[in-house]
PDB file of N, CA and C in Angstrom:
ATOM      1  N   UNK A   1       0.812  -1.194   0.000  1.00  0.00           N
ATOM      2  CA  UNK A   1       0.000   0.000   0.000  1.00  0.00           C
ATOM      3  C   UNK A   1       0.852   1.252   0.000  1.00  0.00           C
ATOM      4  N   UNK A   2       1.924   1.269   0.491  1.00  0.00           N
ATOM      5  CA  UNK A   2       2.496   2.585   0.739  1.00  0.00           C
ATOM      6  C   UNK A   2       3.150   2.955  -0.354  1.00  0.00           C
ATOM      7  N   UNK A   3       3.748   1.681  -1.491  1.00  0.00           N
ATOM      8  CA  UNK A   3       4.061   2.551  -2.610  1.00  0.00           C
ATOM      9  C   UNK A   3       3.166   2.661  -3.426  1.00  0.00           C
ATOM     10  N   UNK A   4       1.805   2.276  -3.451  1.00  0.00           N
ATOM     11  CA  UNK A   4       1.122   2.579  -4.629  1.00  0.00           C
ATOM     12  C   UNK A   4       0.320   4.193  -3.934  1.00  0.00           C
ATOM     13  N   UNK A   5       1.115   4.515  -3.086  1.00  0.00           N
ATOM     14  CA  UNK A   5       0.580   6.119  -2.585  1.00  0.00           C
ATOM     15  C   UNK A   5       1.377   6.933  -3.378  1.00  0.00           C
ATOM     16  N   UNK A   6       2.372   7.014  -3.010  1.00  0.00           N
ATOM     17  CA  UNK A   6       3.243   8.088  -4.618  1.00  0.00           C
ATOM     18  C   UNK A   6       3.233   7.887  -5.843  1.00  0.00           C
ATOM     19  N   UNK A   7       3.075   6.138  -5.997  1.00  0.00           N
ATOM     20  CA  UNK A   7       2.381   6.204  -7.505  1.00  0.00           C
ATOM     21  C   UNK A   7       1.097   7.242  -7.929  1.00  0.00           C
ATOM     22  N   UNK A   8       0.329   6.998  -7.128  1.00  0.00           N
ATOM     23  CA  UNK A   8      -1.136   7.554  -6.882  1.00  0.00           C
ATOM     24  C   UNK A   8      -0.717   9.172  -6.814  1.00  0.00           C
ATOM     25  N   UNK A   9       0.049   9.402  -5.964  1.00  0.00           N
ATOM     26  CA  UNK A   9      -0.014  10.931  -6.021  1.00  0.00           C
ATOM     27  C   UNK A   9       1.072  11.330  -6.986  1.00  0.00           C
ATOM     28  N   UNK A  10       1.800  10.703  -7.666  1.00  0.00           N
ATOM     29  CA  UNK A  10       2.450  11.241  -8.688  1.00  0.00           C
ATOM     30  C   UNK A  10       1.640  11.230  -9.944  1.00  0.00           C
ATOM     31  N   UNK A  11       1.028   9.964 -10.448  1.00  0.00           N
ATOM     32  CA  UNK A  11      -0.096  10.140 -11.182  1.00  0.00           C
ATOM     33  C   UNK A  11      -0.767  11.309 -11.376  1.00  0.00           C
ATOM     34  N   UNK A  12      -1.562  11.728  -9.752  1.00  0.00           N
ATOM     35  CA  UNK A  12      -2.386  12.910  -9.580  1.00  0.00           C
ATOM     36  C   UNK A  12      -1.498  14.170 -10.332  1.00  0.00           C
ATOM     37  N   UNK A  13      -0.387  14.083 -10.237  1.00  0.00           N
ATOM     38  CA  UNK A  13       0.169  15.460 -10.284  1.00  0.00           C
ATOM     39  C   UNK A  13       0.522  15.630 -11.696  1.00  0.00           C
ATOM     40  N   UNK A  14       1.343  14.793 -12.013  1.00  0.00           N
ATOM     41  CA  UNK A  14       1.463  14.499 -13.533  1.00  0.00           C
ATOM     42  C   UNK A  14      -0.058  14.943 -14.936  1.00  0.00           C
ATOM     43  N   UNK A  15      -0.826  14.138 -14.246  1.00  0.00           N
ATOM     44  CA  UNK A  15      -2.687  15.007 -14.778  1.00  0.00           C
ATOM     45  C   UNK A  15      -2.404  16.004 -14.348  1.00  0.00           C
ATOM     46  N   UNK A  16      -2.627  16.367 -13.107  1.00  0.00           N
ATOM     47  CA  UNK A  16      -2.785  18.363 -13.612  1.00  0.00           C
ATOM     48  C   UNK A  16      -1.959  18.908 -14.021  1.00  0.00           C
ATOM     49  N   UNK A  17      -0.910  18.678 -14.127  1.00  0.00           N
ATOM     50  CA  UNK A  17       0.520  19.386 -14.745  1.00  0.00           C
ATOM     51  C   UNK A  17      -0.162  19.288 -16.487  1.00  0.00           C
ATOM     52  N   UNK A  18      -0.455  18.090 -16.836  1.00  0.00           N
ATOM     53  CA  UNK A  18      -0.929  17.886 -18.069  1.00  0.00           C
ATOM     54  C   UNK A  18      -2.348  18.538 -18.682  1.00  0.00           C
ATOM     55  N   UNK A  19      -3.022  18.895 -17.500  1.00  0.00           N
ATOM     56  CA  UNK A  19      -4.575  19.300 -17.958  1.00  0.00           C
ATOM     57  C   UNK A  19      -4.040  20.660 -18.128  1.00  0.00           C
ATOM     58  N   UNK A  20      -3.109  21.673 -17.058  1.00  0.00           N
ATOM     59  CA  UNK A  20      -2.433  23.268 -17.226  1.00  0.00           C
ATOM     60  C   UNK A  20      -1.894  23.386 -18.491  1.00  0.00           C
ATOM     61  N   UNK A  21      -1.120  22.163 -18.646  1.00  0.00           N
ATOM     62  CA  UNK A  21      -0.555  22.544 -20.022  1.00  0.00           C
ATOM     63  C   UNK A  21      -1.662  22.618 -21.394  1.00  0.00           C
ATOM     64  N   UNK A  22      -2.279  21.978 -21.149  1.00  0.00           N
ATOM     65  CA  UNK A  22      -3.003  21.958 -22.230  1.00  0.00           C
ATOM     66  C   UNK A  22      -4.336  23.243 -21.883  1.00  0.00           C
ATOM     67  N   UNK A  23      -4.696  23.457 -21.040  1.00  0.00           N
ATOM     68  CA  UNK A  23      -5.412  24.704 -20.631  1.00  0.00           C
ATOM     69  C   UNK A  23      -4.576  26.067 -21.650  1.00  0.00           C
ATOM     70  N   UNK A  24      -3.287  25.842 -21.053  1.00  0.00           N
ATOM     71  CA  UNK A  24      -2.270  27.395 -21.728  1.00  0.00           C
ATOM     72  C   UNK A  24      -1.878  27.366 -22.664  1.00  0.00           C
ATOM     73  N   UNK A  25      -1.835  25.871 -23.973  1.00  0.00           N
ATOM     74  CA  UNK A  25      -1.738  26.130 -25.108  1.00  0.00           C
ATOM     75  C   UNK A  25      -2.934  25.940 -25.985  1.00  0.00           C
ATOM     76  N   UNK A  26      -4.131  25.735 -25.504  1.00  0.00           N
ATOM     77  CA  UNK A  26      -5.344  25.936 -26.240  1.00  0.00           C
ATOM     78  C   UNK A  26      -5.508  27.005 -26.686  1.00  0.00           C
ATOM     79  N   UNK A  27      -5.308  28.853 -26.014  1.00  0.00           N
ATOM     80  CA  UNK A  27      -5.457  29.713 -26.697  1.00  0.00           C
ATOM     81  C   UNK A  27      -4.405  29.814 -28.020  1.00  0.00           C
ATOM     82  N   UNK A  28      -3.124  29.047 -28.314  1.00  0.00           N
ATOM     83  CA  UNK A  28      -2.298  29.609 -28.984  1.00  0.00           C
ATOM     84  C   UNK A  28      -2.422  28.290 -30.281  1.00  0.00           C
ATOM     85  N   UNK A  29      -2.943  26.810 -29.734  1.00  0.00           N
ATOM     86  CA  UNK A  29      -3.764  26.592 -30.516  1.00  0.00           C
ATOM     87  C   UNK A  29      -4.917  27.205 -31.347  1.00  0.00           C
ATOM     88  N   UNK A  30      -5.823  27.607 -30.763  1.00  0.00           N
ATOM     89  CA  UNK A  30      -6.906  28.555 -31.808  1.00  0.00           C
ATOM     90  C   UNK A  30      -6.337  29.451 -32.510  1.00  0.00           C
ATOM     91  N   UNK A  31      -5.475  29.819 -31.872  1.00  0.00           N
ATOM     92  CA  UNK A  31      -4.940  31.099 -32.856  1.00  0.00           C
ATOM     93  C   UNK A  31      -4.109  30.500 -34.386  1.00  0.00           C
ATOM     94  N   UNK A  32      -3.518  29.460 -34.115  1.00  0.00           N
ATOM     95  CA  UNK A  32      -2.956  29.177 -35.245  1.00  0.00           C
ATOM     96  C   UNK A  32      -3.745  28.852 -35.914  1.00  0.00           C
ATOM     97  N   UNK A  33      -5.065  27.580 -35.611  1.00  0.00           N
ATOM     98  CA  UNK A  33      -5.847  27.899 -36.826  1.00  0.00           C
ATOM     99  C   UNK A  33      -6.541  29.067 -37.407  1.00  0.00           C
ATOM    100  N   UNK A  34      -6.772  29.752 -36.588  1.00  0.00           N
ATOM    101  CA  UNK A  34      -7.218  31.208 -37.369  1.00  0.00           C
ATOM    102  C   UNK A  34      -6.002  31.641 -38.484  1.00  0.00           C
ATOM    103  N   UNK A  35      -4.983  31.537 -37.889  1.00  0.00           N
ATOM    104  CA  UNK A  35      -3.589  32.332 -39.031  1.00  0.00           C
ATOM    105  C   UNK A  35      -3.722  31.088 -40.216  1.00  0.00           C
ATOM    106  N   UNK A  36      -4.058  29.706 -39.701  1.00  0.00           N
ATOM    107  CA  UNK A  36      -4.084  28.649 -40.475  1.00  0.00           C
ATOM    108  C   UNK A  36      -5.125  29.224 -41.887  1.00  0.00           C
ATOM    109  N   UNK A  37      -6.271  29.490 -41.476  1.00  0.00           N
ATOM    110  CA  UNK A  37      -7.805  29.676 -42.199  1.00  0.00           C
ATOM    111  C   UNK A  37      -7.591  30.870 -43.096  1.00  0.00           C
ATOM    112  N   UNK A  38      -6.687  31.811 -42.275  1.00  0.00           N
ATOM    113  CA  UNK A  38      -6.607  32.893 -43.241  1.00  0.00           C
ATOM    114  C   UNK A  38      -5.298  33.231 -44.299  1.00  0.00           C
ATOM    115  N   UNK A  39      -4.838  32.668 -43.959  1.00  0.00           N
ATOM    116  CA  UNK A  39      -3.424  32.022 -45.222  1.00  0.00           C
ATOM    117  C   UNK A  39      -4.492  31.024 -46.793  1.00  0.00           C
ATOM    118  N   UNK A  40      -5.066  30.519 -45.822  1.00  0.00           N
ATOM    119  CA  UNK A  40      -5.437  29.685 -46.757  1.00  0.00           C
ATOM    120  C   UNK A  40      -6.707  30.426 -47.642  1.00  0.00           C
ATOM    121  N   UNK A  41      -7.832  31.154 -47.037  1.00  0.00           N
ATOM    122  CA  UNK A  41      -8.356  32.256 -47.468  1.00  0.00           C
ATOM    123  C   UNK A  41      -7.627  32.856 -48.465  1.00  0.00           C
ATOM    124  N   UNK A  42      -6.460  33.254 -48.178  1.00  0.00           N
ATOM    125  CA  UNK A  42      -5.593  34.447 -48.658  1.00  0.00           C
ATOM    126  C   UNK A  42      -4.954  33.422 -50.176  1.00  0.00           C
ATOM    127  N   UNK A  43      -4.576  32.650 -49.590  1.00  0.00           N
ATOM    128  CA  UNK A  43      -3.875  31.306 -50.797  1.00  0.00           C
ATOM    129  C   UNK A  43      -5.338  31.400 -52.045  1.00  0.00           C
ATOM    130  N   UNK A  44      -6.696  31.405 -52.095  1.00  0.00           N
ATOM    131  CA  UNK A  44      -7.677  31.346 -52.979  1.00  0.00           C
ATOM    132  C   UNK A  44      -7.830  32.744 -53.117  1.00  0.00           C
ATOM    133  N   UNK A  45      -7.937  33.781 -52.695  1.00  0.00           N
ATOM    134  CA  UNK A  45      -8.069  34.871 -53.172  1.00  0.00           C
ATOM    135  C   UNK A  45      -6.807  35.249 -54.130  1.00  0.00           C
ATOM    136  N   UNK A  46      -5.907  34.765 -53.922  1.00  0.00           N
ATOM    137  CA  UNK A  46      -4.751  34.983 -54.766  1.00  0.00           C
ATOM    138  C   UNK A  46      -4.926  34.654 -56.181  1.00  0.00           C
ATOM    139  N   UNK A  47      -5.274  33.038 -55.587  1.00  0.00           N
ATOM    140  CA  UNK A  47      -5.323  32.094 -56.945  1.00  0.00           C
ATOM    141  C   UNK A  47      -6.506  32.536 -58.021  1.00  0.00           C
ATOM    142  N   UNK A  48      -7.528  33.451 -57.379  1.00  0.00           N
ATOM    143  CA  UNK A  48      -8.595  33.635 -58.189  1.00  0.00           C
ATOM    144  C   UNK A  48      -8.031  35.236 -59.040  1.00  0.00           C
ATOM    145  N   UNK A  49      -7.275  35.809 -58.203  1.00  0.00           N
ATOM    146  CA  UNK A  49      -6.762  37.221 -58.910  1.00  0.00           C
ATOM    147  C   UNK A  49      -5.943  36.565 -60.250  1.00  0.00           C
ATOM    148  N   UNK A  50      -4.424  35.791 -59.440  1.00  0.00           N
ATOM    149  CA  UNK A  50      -3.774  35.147 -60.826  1.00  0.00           C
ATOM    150  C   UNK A  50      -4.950  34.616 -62.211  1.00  0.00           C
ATOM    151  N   UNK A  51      -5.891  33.816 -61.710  1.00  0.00           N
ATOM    152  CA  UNK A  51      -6.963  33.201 -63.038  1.00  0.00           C
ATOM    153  C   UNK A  51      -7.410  34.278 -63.282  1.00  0.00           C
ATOM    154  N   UNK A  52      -7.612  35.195 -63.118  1.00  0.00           N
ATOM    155  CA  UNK A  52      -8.475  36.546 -63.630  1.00  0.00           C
ATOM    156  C   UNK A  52      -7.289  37.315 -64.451  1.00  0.00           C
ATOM    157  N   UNK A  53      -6.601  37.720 -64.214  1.00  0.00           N
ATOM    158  CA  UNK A  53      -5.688  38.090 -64.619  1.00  0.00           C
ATOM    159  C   UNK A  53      -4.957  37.190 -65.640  1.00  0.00           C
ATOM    160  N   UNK A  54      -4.875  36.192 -65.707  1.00  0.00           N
ATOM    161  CA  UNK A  54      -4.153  34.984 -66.640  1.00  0.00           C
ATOM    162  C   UNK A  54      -5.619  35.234 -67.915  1.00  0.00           C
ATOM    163  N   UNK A  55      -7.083  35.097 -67.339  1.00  0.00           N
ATOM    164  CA  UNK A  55      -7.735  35.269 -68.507  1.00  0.00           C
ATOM    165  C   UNK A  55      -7.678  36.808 -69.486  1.00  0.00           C
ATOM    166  N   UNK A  56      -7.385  37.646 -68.407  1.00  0.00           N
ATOM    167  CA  UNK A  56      -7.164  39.082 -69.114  1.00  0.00           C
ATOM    168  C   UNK A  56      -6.427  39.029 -69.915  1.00  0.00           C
ATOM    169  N   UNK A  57      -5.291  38.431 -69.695  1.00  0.00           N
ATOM    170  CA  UNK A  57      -4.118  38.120 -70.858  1.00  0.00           C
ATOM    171  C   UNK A  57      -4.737  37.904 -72.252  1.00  0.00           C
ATOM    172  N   UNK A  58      -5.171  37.025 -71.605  1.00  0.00           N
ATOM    173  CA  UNK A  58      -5.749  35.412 -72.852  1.00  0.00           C
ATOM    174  C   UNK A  58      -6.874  36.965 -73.954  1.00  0.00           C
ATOM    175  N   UNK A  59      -7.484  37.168 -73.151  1.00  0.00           N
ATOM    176  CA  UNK A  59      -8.370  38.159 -73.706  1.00  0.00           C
ATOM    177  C   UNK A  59      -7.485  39.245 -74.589  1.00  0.00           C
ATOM    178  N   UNK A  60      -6.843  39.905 -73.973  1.00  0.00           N
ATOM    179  CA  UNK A  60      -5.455  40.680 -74.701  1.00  0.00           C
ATOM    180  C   UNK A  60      -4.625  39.707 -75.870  1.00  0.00           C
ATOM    181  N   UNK A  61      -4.276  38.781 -75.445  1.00  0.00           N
ATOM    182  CA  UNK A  61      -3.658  38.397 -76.931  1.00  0.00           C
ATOM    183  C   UNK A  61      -4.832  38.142 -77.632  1.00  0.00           C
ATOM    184  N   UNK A  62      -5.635  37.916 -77.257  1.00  0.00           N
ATOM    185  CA  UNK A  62      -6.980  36.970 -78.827  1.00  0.00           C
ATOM    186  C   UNK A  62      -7.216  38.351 -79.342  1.00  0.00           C
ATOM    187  N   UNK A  63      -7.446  39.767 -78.904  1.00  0.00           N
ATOM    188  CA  UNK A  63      -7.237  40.861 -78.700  1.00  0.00           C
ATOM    189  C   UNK A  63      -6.718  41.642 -80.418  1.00  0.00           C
ATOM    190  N   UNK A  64      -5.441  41.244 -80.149  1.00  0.00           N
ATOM    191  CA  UNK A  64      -4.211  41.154 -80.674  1.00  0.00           C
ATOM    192  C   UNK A  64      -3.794  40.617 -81.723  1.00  0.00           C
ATOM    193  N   UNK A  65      -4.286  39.550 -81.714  1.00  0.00           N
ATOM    194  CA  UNK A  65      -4.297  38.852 -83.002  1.00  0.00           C
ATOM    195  C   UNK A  65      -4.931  39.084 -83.862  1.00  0.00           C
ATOM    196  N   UNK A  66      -6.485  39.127 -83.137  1.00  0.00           N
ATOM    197  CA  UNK A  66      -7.238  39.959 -84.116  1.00  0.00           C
ATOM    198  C   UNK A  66      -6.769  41.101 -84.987  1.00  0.00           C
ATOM    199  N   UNK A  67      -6.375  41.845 -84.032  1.00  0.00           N
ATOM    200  CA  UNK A  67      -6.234  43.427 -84.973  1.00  0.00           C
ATOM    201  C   UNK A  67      -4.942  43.425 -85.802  1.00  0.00           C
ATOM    202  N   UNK A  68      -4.202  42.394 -85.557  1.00  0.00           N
ATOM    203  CA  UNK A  68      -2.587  42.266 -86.243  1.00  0.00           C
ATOM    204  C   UNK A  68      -3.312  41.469 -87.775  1.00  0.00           C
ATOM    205  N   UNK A  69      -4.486  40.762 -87.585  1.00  0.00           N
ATOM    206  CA  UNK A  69      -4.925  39.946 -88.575  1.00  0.00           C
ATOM    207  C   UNK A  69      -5.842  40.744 -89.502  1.00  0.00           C
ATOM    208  N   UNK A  70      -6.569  41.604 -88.927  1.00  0.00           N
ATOM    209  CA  UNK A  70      -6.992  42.927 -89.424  1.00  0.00           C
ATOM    210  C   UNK A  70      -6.221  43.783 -90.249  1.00  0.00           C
ATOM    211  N   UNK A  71      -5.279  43.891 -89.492  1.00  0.00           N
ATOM    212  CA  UNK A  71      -4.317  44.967 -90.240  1.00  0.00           C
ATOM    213  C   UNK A  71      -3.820  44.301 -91.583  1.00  0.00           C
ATOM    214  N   UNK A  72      -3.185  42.964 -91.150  1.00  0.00           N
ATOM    215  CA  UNK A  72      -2.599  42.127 -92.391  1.00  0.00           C
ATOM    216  C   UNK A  72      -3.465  42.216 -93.345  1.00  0.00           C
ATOM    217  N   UNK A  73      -4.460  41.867 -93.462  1.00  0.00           N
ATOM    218  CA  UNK A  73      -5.791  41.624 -94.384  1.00  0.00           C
ATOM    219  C   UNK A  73      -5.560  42.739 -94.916  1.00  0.00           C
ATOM    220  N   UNK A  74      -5.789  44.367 -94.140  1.00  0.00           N
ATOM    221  CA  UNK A  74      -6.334  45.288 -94.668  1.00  0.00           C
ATOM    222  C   UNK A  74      -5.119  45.599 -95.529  1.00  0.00           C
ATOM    223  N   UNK A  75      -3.645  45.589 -95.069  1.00  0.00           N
ATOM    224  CA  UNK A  75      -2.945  46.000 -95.547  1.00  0.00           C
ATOM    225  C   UNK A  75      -2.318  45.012 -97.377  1.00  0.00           C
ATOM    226  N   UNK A  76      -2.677  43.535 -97.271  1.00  0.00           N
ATOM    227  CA  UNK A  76      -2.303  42.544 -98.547  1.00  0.00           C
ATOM    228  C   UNK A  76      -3.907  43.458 -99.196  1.00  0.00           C
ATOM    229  N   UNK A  77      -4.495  43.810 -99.261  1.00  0.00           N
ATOM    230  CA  UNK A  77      -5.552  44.241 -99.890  1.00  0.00           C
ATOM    231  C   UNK A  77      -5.465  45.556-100.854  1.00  0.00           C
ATOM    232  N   UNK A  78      -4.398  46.468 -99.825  1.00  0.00           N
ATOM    233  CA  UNK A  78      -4.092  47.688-100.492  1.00  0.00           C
ATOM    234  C   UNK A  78      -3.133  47.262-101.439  1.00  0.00           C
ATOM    235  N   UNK A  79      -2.361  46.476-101.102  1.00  0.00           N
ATOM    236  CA  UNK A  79      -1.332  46.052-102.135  1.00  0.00           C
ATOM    237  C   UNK A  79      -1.488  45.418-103.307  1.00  0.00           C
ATOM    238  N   UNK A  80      -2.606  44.572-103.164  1.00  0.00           N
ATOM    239  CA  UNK A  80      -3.393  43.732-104.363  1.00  0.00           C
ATOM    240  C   UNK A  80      -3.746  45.066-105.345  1.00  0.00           C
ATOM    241  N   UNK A  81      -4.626  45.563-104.305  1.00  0.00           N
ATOM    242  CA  UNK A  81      -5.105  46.978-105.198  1.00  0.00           C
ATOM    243  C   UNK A  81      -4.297  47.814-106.175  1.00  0.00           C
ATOM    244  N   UNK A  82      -2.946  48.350-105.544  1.00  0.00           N
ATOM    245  CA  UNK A  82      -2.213  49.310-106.091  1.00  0.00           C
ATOM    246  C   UNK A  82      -1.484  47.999-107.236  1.00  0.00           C
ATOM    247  N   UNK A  83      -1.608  46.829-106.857  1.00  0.00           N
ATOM    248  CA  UNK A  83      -0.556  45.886-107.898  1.00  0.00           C
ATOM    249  C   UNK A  83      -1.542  46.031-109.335  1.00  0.00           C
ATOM    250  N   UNK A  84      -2.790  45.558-108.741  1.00  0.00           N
ATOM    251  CA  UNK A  84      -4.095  45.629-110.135  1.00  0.00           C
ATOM    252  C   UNK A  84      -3.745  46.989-110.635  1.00  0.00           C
ATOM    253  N   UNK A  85      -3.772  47.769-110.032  1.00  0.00           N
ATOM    254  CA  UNK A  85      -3.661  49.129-110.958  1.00  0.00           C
ATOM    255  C   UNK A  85      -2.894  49.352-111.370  1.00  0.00           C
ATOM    256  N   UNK A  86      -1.813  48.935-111.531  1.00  0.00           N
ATOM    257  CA  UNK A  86      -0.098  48.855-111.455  1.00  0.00           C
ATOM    258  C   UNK A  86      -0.142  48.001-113.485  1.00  0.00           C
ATOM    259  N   UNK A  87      -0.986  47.209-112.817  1.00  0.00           N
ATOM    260  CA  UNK A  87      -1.363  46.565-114.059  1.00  0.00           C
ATOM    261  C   UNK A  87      -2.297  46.481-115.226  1.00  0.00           C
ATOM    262  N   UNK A  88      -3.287  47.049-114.487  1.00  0.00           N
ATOM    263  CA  UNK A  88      -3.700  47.703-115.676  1.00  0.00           C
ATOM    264  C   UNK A  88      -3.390  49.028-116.567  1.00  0.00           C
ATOM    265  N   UNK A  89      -2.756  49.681-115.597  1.00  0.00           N
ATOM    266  CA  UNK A  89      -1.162  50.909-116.374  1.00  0.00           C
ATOM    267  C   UNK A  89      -0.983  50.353-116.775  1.00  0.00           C
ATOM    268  N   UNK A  90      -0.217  49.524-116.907  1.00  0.00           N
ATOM    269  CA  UNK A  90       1.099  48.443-118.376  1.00  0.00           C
ATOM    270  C   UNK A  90       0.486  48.247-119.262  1.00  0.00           C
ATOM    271  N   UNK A  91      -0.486  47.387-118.606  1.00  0.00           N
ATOM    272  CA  UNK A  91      -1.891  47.121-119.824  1.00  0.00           C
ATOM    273  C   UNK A  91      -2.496  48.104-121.260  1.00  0.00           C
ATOM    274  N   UNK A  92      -2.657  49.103-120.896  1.00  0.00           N
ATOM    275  CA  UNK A  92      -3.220  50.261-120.620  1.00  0.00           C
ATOM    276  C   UNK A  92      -2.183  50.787-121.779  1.00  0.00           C
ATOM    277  N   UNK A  93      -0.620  50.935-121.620  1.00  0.00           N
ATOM    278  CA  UNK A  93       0.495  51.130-122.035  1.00  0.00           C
ATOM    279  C   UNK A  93       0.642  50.432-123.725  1.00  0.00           C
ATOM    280  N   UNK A  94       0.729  49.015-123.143  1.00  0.00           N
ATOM    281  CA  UNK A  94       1.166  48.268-124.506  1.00  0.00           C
ATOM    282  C   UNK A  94      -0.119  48.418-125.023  1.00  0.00           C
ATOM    283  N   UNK A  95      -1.204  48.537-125.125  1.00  0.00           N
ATOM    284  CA  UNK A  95      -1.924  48.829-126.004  1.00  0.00           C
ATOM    285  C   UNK A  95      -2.042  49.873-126.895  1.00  0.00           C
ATOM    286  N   UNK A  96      -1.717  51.095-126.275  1.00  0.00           N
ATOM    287  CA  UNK A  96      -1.622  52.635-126.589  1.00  0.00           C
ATOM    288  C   UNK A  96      -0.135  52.390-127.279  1.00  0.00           C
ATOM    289  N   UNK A  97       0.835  51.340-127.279  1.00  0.00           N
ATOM    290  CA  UNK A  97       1.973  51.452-128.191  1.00  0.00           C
ATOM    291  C   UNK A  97       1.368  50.731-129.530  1.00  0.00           C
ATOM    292  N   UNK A  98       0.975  49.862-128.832  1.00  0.00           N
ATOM    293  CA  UNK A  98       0.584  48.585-130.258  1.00  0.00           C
ATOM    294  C   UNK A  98      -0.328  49.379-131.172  1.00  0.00           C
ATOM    295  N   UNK A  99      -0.636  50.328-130.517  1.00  0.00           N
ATOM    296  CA  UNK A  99      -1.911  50.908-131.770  1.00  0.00           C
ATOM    297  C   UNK A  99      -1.025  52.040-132.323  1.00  0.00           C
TER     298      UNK A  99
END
């Protein structure tokens, strides 16, 4: 009997030493998940700016292409043009010799 008394009261003491500790890091527990929740918050608000921004791009080059494809068009068009006329001068020419 007499040593299962300091077992017994070391036991006892060992629990509350263990219930304090865990009493005084429960607040610093919660807190990390809060810093936890809002990192991670912060991690999707990010990720949704980058995709927004990655589509703006996307929008800007299709953008871009367009009007570079625009321009090309408009510009092989003027050239066709001034070439036809280019040619029907010559045209135009050897006939006015041949006659």
């Amino acid at each position: 009997m007499r040593s299962t008394l300091p077992v017994a009261l070391f036991a006892a003491l060992a629990l509350g030493a263990c219930e304090k500790t865990e009493d005084a890091t429960a607040p610093a527990l919660e807190q990390a998940r809060e810093a936890a929740r809002a990192a991670a918050d912060s991690a999707a608000v990010a990720a949704r700016s980058a995709a927004a921004a990655a589509e703006a791009a996307a929008d800007v080059a299709v953008d871009a292409g367009s009007a570079a494809g625009r321009a090309s068009r408009d510009t092989a068009g003027e050239a066709a043009d001034v070439t036809v006329e280019a040619a029907r001068e010559a045209v135009n020419k050897a006939r006015e010799a041949a006659n």
